[in-house]
PDB file of N, CA and C in Angstrom:
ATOM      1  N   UNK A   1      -7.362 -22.251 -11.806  1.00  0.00           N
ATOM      2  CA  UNK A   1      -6.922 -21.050 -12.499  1.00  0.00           C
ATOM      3  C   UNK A   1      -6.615 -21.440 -13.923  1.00  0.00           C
ATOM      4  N   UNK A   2      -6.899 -20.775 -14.636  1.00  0.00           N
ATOM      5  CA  UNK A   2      -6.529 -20.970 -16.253  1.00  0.00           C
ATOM      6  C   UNK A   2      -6.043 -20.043 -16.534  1.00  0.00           C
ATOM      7  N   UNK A   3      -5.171 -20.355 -17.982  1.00  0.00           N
ATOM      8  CA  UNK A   3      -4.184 -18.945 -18.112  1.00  0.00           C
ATOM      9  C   UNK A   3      -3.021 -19.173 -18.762  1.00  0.00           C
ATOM     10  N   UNK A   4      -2.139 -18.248 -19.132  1.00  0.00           N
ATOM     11  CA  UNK A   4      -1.157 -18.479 -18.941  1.00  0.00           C
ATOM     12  C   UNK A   4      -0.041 -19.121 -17.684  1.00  0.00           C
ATOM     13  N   UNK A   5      -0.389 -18.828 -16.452  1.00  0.00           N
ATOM     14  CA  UNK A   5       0.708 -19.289 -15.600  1.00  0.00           C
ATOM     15  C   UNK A   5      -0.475 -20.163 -14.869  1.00  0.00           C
ATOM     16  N   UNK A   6      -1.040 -21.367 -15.225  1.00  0.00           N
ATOM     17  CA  UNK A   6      -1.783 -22.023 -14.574  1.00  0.00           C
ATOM     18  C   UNK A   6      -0.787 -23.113 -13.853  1.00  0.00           C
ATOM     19  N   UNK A   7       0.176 -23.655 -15.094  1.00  0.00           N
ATOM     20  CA  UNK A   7       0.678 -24.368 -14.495  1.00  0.00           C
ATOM     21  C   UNK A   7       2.123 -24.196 -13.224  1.00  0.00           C
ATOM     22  N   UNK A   8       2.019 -22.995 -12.993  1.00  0.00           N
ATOM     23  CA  UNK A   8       3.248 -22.500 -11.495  1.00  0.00           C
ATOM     24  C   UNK A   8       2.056 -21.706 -10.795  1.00  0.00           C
ATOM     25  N   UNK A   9       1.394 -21.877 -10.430  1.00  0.00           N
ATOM     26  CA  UNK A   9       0.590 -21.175  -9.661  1.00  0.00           C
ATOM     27  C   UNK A   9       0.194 -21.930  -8.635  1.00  0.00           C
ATOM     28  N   UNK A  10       0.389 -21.604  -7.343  1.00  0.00           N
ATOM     29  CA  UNK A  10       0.284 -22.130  -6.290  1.00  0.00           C
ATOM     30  C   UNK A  10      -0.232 -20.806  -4.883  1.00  0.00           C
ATOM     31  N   UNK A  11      -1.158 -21.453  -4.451  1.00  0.00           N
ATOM     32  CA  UNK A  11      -1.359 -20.610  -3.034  1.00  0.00           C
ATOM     33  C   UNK A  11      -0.141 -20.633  -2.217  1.00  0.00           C
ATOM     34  N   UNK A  12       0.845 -18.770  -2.225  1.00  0.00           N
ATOM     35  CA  UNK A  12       1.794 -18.944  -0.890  1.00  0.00           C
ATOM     36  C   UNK A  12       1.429 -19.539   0.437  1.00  0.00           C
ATOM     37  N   UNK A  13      -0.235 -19.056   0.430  1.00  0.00           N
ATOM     38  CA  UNK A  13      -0.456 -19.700   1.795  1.00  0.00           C
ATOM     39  C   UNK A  13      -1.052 -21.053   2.303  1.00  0.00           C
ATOM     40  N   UNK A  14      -1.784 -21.687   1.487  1.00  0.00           N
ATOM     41  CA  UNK A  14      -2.454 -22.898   1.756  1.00  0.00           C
ATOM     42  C   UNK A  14      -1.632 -24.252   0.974  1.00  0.00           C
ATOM     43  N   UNK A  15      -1.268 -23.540  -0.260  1.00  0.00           N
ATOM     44  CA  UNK A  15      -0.584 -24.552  -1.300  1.00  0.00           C
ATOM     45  C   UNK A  15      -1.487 -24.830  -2.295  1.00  0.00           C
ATOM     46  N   UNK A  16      -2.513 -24.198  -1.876  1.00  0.00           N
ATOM     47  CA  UNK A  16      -3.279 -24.889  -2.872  1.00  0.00           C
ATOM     48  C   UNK A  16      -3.343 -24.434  -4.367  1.00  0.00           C
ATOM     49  N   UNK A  17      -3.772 -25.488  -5.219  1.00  0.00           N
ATOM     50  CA  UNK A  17      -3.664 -24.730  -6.657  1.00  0.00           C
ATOM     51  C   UNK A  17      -4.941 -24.617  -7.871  1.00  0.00           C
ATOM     52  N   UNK A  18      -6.171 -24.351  -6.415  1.00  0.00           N
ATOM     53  CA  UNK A  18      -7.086 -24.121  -7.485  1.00  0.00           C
ATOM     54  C   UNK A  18      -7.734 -22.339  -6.675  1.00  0.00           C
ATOM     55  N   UNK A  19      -8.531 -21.681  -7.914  1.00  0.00           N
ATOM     56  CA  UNK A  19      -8.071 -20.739  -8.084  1.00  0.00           C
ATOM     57  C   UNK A  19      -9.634 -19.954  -8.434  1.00  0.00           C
ATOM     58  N   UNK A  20     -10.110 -19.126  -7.783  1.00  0.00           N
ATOM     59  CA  UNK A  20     -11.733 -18.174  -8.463  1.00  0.00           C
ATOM     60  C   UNK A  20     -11.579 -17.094  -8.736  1.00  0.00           C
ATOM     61  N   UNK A  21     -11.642 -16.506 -10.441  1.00  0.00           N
ATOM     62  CA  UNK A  21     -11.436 -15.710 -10.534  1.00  0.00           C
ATOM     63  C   UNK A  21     -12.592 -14.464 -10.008  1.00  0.00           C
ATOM     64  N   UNK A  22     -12.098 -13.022  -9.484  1.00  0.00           N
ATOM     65  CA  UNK A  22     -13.284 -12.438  -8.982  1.00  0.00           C
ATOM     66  C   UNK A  22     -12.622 -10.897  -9.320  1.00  0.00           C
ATOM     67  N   UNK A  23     -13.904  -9.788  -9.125  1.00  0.00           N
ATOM     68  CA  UNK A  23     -13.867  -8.281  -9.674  1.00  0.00           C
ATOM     69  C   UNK A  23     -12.075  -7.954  -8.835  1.00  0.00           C
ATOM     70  N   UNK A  24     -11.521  -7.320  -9.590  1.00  0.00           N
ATOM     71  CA  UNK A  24     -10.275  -6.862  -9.033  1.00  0.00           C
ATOM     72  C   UNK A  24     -10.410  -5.300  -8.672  1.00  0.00           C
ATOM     73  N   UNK A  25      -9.709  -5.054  -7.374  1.00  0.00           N
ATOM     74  CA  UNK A  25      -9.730  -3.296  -6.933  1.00  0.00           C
ATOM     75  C   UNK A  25      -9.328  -2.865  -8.702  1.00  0.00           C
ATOM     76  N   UNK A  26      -9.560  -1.356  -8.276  1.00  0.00           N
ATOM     77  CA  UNK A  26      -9.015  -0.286  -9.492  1.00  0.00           C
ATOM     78  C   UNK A  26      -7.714  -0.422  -9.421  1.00  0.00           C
ATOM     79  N   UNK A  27      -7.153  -0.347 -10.684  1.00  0.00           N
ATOM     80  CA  UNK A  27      -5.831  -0.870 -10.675  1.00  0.00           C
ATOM     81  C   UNK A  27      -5.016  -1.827 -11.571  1.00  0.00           C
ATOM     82  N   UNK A  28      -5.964  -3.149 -10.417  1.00  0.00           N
ATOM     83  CA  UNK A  28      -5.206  -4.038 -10.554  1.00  0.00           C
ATOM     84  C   UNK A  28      -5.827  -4.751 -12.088  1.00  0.00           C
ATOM     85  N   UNK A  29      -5.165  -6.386 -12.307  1.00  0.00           N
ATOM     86  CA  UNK A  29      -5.174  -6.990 -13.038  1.00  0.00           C
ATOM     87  C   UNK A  29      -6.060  -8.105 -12.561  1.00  0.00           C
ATOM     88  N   UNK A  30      -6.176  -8.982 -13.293  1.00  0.00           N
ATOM     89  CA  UNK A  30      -6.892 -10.539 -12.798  1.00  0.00           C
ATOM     90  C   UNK A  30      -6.847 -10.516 -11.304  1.00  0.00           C
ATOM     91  N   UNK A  31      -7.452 -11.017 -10.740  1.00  0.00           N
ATOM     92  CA  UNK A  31      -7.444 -11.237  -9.217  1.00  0.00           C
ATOM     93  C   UNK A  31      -8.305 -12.606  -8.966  1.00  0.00           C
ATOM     94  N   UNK A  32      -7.712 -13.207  -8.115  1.00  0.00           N
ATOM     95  CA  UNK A  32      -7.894 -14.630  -7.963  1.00  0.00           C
ATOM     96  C   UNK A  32      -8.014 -14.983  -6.292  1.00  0.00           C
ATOM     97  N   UNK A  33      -9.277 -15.841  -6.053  1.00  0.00           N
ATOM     98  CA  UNK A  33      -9.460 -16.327  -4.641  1.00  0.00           C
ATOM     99  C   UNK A  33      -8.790 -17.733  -4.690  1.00  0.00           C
ATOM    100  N   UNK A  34      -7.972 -17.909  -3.360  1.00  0.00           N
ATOM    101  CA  UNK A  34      -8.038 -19.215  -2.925  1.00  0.00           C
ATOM    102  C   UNK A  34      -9.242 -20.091  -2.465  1.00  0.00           C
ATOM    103  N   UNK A  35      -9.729 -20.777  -2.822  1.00  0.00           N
ATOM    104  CA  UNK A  35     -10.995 -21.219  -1.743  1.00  0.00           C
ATOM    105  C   UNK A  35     -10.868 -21.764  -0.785  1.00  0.00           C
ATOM    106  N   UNK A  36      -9.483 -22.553  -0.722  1.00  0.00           N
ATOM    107  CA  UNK A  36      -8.902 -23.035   0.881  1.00  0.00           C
ATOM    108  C   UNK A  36      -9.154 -22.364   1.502  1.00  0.00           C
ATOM    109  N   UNK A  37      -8.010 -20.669   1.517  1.00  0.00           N
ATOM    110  CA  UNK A  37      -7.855 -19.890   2.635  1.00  0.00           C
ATOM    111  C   UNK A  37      -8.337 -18.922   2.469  1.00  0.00           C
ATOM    112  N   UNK A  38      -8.881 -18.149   1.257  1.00  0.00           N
ATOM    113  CA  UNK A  38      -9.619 -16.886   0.886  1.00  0.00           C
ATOM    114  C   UNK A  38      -8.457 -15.633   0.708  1.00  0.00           C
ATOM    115  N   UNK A  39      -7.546 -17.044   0.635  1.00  0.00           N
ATOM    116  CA  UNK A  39      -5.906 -15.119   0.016  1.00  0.00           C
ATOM    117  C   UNK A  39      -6.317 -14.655  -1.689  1.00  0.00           C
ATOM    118  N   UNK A  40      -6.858 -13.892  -0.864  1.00  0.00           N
ATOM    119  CA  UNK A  40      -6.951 -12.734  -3.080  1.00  0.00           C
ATOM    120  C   UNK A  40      -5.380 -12.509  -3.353  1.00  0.00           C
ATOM    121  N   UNK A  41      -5.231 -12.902  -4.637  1.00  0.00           N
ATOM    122  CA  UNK A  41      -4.000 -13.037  -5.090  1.00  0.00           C
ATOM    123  C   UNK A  41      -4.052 -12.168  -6.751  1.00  0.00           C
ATOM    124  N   UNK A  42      -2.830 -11.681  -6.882  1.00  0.00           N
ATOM    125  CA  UNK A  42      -2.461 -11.610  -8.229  1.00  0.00           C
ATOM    126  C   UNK A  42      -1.248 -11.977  -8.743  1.00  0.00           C
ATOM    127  N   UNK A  43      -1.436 -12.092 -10.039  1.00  0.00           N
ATOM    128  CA  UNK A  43      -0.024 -12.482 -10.877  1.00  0.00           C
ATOM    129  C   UNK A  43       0.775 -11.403 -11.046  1.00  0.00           C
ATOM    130  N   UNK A  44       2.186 -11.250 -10.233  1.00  0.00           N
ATOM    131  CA  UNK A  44       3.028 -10.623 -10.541  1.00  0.00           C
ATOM    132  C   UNK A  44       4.152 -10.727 -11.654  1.00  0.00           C
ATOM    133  N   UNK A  45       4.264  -9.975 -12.342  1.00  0.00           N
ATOM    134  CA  UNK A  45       4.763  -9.891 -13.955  1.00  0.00           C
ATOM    135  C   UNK A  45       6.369  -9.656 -13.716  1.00  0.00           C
ATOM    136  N   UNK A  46       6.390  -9.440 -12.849  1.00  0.00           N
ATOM    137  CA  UNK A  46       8.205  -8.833 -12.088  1.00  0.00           C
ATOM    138  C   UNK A  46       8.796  -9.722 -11.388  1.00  0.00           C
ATOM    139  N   UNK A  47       7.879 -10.530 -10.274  1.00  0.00           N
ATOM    140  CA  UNK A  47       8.726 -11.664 -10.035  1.00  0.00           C
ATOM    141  C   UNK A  47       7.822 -13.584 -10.940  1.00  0.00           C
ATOM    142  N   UNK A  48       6.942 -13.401 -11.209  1.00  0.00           N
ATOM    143  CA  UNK A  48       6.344 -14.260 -11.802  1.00  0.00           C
ATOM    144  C   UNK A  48       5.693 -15.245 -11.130  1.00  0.00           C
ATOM    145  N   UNK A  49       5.173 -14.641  -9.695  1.00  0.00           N
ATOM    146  CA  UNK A  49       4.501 -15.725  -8.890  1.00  0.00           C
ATOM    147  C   UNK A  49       3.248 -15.030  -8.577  1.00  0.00           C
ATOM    148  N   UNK A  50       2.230 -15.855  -7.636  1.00  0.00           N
ATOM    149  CA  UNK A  50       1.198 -14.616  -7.174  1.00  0.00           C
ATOM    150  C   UNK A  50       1.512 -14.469  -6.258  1.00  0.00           C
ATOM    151  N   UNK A  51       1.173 -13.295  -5.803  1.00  0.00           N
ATOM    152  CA  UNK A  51       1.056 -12.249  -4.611  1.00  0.00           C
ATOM    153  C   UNK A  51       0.079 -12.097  -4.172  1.00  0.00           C
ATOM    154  N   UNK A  52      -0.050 -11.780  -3.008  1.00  0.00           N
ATOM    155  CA  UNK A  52      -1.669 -11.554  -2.077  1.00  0.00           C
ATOM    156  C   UNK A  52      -1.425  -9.654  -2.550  1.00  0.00           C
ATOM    157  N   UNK A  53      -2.843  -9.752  -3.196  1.00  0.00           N
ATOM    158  CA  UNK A  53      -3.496  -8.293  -4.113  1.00  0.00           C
ATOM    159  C   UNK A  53      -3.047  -7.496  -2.464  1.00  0.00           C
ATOM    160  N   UNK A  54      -3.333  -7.621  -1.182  1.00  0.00           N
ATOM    161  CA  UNK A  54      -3.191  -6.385   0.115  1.00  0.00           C
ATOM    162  C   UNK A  54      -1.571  -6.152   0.708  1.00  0.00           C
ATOM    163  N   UNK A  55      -0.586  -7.030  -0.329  1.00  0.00           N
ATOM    164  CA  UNK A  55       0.687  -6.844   0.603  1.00  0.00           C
ATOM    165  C   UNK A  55       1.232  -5.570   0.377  1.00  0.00           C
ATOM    166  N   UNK A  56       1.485  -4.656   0.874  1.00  0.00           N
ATOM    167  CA  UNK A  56       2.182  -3.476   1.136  1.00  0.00           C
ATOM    168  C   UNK A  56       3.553  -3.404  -0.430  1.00  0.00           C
ATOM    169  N   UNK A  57       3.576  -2.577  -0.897  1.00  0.00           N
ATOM    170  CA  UNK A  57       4.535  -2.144  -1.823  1.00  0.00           C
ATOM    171  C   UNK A  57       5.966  -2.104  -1.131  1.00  0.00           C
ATOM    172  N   UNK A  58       6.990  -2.625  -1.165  1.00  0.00           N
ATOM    173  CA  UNK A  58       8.741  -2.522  -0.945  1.00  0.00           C
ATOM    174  C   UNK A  58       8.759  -1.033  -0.195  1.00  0.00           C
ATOM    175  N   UNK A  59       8.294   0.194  -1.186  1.00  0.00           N
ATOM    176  CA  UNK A  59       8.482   1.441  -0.901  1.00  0.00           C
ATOM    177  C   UNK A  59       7.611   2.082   0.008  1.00  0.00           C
ATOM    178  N   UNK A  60       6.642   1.232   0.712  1.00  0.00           N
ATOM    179  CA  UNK A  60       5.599   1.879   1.689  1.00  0.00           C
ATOM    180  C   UNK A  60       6.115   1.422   2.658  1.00  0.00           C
ATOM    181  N   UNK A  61       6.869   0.617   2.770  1.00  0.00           N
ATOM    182  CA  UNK A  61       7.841   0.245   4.391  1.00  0.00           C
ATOM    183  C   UNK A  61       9.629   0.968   4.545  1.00  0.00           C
ATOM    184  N   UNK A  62       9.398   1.523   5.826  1.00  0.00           N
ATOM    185  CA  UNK A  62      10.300   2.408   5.993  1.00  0.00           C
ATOM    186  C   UNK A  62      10.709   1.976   7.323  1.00  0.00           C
ATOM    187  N   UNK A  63      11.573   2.244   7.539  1.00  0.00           N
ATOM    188  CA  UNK A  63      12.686   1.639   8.975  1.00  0.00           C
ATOM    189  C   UNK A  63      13.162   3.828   9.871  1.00  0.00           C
ATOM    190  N   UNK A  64      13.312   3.646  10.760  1.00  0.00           N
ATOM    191  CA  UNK A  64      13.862   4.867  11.715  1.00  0.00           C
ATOM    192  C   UNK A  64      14.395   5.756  10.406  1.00  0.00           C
ATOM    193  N   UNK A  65      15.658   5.632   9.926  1.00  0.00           N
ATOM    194  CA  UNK A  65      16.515   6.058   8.895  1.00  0.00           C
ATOM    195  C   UNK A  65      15.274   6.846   7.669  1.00  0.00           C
ATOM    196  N   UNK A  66      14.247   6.084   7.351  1.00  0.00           N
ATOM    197  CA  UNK A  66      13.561   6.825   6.013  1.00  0.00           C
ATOM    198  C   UNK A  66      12.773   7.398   6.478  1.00  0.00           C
ATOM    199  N   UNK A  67      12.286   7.538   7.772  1.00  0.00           N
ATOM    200  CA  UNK A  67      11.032   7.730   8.635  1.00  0.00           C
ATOM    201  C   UNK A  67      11.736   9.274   8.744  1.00  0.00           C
ATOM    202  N   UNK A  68      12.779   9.148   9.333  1.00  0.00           N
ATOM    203  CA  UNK A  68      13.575  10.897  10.128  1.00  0.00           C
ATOM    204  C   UNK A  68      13.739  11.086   8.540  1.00  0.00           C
ATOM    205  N   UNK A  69      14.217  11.162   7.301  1.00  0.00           N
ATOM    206  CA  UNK A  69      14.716  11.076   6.267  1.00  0.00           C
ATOM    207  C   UNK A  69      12.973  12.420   5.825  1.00  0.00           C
ATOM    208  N   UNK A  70      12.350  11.508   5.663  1.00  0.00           N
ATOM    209  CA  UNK A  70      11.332  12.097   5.295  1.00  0.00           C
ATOM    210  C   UNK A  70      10.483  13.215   6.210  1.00  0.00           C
ATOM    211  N   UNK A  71      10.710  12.818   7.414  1.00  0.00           N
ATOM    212  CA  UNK A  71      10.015  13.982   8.184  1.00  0.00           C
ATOM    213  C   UNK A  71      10.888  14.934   8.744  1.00  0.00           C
ATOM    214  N   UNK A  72      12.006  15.034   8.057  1.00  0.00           N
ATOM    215  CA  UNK A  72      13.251  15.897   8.373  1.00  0.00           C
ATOM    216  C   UNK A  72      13.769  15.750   9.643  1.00  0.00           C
ATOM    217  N   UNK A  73      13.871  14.654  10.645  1.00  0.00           N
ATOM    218  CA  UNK A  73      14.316  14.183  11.870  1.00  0.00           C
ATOM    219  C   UNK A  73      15.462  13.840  11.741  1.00  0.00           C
ATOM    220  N   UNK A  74      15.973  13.418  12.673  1.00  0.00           N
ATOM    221  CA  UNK A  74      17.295  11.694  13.014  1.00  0.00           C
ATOM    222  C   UNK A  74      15.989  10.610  12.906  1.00  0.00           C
ATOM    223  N   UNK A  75      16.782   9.741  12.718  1.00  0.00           N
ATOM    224  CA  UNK A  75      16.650   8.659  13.180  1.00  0.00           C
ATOM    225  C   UNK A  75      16.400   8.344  14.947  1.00  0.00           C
ATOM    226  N   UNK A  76      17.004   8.782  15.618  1.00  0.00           N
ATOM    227  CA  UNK A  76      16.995   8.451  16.958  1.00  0.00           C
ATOM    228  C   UNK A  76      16.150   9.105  17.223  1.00  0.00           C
ATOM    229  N   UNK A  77      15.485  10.280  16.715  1.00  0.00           N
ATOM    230  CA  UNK A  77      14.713  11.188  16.592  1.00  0.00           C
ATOM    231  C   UNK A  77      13.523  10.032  16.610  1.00  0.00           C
ATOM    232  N   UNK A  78      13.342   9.155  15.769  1.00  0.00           N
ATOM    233  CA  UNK A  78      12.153   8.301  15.498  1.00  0.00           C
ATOM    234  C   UNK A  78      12.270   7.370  16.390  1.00  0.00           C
ATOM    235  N   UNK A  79      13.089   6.953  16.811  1.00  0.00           N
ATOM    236  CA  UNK A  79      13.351   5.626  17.991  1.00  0.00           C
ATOM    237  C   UNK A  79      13.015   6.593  19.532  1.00  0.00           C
ATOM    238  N   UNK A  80      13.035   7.694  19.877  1.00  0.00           N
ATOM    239  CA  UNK A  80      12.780   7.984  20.504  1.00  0.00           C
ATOM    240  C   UNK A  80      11.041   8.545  20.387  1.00  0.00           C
ATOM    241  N   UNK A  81      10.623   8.905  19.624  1.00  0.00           N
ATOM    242  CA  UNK A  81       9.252   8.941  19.200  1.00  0.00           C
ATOM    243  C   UNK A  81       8.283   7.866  19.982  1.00  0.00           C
ATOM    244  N   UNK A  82       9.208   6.796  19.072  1.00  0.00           N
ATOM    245  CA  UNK A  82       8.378   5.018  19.628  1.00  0.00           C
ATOM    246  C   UNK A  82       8.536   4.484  21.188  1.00  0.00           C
ATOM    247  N   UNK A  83       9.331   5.337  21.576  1.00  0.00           N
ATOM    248  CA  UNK A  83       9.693   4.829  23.187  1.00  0.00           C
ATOM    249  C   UNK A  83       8.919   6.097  23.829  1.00  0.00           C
ATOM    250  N   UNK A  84       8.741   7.402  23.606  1.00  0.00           N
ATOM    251  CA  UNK A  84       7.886   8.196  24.420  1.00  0.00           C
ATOM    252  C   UNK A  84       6.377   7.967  24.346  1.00  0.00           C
ATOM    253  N   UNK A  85       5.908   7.848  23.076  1.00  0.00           N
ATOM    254  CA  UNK A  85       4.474   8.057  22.422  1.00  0.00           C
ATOM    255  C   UNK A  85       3.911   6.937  22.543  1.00  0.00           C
ATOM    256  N   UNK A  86       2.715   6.704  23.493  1.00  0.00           N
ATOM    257  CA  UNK A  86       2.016   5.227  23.425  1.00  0.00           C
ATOM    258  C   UNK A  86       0.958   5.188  21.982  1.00  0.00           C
ATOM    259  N   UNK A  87       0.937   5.984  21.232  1.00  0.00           N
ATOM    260  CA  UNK A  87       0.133   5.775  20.141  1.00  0.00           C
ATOM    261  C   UNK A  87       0.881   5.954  19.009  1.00  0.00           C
ATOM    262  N   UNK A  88       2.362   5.704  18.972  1.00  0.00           N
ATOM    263  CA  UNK A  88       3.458   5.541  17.699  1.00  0.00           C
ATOM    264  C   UNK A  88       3.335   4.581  17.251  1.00  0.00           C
ATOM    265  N   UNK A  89       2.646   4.460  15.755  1.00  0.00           N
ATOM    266  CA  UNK A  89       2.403   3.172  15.196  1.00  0.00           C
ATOM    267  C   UNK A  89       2.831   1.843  15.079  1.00  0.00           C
ATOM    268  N   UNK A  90       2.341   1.030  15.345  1.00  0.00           N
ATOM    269  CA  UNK A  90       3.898  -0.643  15.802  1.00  0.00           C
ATOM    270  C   UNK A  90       4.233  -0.775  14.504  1.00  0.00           C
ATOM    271  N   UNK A  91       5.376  -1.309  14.435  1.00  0.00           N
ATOM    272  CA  UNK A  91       5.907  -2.015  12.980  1.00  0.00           C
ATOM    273  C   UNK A  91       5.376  -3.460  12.631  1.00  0.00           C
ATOM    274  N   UNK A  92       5.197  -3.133  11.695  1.00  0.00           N
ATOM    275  CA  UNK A  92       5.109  -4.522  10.893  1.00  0.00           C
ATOM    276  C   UNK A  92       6.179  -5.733  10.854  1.00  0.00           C
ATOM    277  N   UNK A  93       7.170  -5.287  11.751  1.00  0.00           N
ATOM    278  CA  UNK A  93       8.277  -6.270  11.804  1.00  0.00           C
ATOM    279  C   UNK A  93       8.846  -5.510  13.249  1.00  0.00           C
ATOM    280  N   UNK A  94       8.670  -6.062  14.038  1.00  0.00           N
ATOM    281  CA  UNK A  94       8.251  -5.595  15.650  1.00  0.00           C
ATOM    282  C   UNK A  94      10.438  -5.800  16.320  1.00  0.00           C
ATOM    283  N   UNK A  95      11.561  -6.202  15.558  1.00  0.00           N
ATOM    284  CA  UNK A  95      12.609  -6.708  16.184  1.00  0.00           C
ATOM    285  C   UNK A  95      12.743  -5.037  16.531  1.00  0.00           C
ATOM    286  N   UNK A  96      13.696  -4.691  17.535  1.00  0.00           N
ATOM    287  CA  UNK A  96      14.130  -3.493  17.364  1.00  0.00           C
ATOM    288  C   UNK A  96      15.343  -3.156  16.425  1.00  0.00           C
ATOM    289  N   UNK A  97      16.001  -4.307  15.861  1.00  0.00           N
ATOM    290  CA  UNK A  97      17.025  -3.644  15.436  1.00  0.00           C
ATOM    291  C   UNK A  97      16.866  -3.609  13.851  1.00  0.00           C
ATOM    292  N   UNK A  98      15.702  -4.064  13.174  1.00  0.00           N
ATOM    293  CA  UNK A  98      15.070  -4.201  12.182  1.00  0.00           C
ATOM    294  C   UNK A  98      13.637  -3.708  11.874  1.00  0.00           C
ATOM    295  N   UNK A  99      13.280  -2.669  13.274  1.00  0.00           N
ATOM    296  CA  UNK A  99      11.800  -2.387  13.190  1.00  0.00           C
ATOM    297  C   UNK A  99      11.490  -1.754  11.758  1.00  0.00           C
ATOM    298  N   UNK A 100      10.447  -1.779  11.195  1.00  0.00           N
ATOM    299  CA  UNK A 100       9.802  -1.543   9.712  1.00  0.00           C
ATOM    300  C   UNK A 100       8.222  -1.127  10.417  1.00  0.00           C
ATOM    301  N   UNK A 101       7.705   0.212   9.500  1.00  0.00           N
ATOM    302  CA  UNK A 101       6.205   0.064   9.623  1.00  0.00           C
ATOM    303  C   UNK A 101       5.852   0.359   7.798  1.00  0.00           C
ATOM    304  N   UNK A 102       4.300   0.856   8.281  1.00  0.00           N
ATOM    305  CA  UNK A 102       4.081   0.834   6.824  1.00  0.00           C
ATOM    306  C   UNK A 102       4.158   2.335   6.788  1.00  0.00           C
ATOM    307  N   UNK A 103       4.162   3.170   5.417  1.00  0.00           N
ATOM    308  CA  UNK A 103       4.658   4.436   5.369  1.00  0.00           C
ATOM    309  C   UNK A 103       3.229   5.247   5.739  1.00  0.00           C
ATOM    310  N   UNK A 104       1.757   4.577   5.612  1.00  0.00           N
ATOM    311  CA  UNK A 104       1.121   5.177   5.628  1.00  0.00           C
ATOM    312  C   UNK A 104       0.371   5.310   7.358  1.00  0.00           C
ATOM    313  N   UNK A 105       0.548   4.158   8.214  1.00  0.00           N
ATOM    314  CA  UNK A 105       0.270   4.356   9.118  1.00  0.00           C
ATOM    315  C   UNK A 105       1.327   5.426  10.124  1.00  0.00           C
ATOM    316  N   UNK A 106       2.384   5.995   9.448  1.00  0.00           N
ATOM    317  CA  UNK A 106       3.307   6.929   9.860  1.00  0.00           C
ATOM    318  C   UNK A 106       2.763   8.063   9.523  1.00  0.00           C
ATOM    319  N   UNK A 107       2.257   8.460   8.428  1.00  0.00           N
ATOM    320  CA  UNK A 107       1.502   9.693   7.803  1.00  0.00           C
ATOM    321  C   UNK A 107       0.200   9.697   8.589  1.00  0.00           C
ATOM    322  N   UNK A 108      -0.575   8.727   8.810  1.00  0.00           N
ATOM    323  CA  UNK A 108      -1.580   9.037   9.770  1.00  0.00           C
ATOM    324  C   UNK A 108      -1.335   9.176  11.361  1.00  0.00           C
ATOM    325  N   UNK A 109      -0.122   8.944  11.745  1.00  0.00           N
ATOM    326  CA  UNK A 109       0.334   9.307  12.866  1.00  0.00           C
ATOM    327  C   UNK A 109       0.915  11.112  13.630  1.00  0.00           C
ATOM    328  N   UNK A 110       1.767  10.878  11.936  1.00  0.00           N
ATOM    329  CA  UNK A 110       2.074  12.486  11.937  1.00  0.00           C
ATOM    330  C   UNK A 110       1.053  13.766  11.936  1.00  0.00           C
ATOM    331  N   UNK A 111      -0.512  13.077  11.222  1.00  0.00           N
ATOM    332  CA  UNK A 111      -1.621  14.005  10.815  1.00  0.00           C
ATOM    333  C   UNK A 111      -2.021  14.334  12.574  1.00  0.00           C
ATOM    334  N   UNK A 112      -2.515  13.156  12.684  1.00  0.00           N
ATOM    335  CA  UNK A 112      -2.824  13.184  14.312  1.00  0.00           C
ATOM    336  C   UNK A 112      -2.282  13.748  14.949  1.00  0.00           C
ATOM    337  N   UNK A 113      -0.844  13.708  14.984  1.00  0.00           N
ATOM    338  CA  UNK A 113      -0.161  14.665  15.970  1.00  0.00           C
ATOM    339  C   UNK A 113       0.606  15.850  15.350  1.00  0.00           C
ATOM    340  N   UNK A 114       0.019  16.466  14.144  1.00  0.00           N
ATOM    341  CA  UNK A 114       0.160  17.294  13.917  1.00  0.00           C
ATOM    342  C   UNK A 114       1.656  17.917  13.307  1.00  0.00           C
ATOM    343  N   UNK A 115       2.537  16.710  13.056  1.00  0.00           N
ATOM    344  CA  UNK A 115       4.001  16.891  12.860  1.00  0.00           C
ATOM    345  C   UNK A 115       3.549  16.526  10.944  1.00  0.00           C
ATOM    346  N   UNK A 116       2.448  16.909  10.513  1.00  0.00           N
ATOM    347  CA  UNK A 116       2.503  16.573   8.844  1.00  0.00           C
ATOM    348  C   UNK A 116       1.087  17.784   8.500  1.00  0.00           C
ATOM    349  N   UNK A 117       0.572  18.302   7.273  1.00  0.00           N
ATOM    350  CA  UNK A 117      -0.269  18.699   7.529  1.00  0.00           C
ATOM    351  C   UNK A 117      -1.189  17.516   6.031  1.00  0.00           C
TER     352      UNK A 117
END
């Protein structure tokens, strides 16, 4: 990788620290392959490391609380959702007392079953 941040740049996932630059989605900025492991990465300007270009945004993960919040429910309202419905989307962080999904596989859940239009 060349650049400005050549020299802190490291693969989160392999370690490794060499770097191909390649076409980036719409959007984004520089985008960079590992060739170890093939994590597309970018340079984040906010925390100053790279990031894998597909990780989910802070605000697209929602827990029971933002889930009822937004679809005008409870909460228990949503915990009970996930315990009746065999096609209630799994979380991305599977503990129960910390379950998280992503916001959009909730919106395609709601379309499906008709609780969003």
């Amino acid at each position: 990788m060349s650049g400005p941040h050549a020299r802190q740049a490291r693969c989160p996932k392999s370690g490794c620290g060499t770097f191909v630059p390649v076409p980036p989605p719409a959007g984004l900025g520089t985008v960079w392959v590992c060739p170890s492991c093939h994590e597309r990465l970018e340079f984040s300007v906010s925390t100053g490391r790279l990031m894998p270009v597909d990780r989910p945004r802070t605000e697209d993960r929602v827990g029971p609380a933002q889930i009822g919040e937004r679809l005008g429910v409870s909460a228990e309202t949503v915990r009970a959702w996930r315990a009746r419905f065999a096609d209630f989307p799994i979380p991305i962080s599977p503990l129960d007392e910390r379950a998280v999904w992503l916001w959009a596989d909730i919106v395609a859940w709601g379309r499906a079953r008709g609780r969003l239009a």
